[in-house]
Protein backbone atom coordinates (compact mmCIF):
# COMPACT_ATOMS: atom_id res chain seq x y z
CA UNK A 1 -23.85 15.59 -59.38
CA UNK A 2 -24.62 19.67 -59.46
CA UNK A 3 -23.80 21.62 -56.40
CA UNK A 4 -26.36 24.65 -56.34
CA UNK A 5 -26.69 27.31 -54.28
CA UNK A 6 -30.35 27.85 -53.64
CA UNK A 7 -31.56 31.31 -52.43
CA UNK A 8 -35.53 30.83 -50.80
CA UNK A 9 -37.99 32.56 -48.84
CA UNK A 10 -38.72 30.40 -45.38
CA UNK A 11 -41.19 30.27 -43.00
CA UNK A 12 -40.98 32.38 -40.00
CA UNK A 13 -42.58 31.39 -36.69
CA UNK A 14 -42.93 33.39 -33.65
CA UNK A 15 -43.40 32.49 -29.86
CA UNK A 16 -43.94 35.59 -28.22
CA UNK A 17 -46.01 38.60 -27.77
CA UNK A 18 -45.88 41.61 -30.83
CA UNK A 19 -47.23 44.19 -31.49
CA UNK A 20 -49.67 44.87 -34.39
CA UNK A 21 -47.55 47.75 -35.29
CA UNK A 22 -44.39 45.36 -35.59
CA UNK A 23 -43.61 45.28 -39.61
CA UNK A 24 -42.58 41.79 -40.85
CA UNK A 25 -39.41 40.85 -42.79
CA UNK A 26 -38.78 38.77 -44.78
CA UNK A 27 -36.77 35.74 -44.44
CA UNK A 28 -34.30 34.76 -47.07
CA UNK A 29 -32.16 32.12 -47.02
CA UNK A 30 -28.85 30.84 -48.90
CA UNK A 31 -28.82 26.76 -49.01
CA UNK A 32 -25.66 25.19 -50.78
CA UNK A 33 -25.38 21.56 -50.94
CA UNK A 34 -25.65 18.86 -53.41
CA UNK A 35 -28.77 18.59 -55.89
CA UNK A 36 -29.84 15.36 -54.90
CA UNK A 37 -33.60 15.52 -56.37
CA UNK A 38 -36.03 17.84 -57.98
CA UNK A 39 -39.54 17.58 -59.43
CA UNK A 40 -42.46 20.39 -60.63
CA UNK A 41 -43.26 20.62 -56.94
CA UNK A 42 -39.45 20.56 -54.90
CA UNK A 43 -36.12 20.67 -55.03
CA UNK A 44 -34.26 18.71 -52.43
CA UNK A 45 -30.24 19.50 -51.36
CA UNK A 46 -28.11 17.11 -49.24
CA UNK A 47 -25.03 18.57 -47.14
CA UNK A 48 -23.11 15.31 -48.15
CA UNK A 49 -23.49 12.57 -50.54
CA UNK A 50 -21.82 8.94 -51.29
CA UNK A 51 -22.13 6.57 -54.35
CA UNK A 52 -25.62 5.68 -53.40
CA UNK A 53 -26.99 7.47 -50.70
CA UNK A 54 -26.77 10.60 -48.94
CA UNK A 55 -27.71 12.77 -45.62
CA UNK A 56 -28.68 15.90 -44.48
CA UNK A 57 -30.92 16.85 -46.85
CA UNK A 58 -33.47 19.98 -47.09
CA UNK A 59 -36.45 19.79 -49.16
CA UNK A 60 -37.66 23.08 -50.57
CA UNK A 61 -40.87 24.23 -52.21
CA UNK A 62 -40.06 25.55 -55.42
CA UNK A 63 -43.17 27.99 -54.57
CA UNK A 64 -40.40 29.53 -51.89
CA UNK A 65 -37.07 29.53 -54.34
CA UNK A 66 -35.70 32.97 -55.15
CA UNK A 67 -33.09 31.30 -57.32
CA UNK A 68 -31.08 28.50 -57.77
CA UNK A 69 -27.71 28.55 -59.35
CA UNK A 70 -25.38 25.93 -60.02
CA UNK A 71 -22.31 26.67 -58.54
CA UNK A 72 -20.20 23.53 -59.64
């Protein structure tokens, strides 16, 4: 199974007041895990993985990837 390091742009939500002026950044992330599935639409990375199953995984839209590199 690949292990990929995945470098995406995420969602950013904010629960307080700003001000108009306020510029936004952007907010990139670095996921490594195991390349557990991808299709046209995702890719999805679990943390940890056994023969037939595995846990912890993150699902992101391929619309948000950056880059994705296998690493091993």
């Amino acid at each position: 199974m690949k292990i990929v390091r995945v470098t995406w742009n995420d969602a950013l939500a904010v629960a307080m007041w700003c001000k108009h002026s306020e510029p936004m950044a952007a907010q990139v992330c670095v996921t490594v895990g195991f390349l557990v599935a991808e299709d046209d639409q995702h890719v999805m990375v679990a943390a940890t993985v056994s023969d037939d199953e595995y846990i912890a995984a993150m699902q992101i839209p391929r619309g948000m990837i950056r880059a994705m590199d296998e690493i091993a």
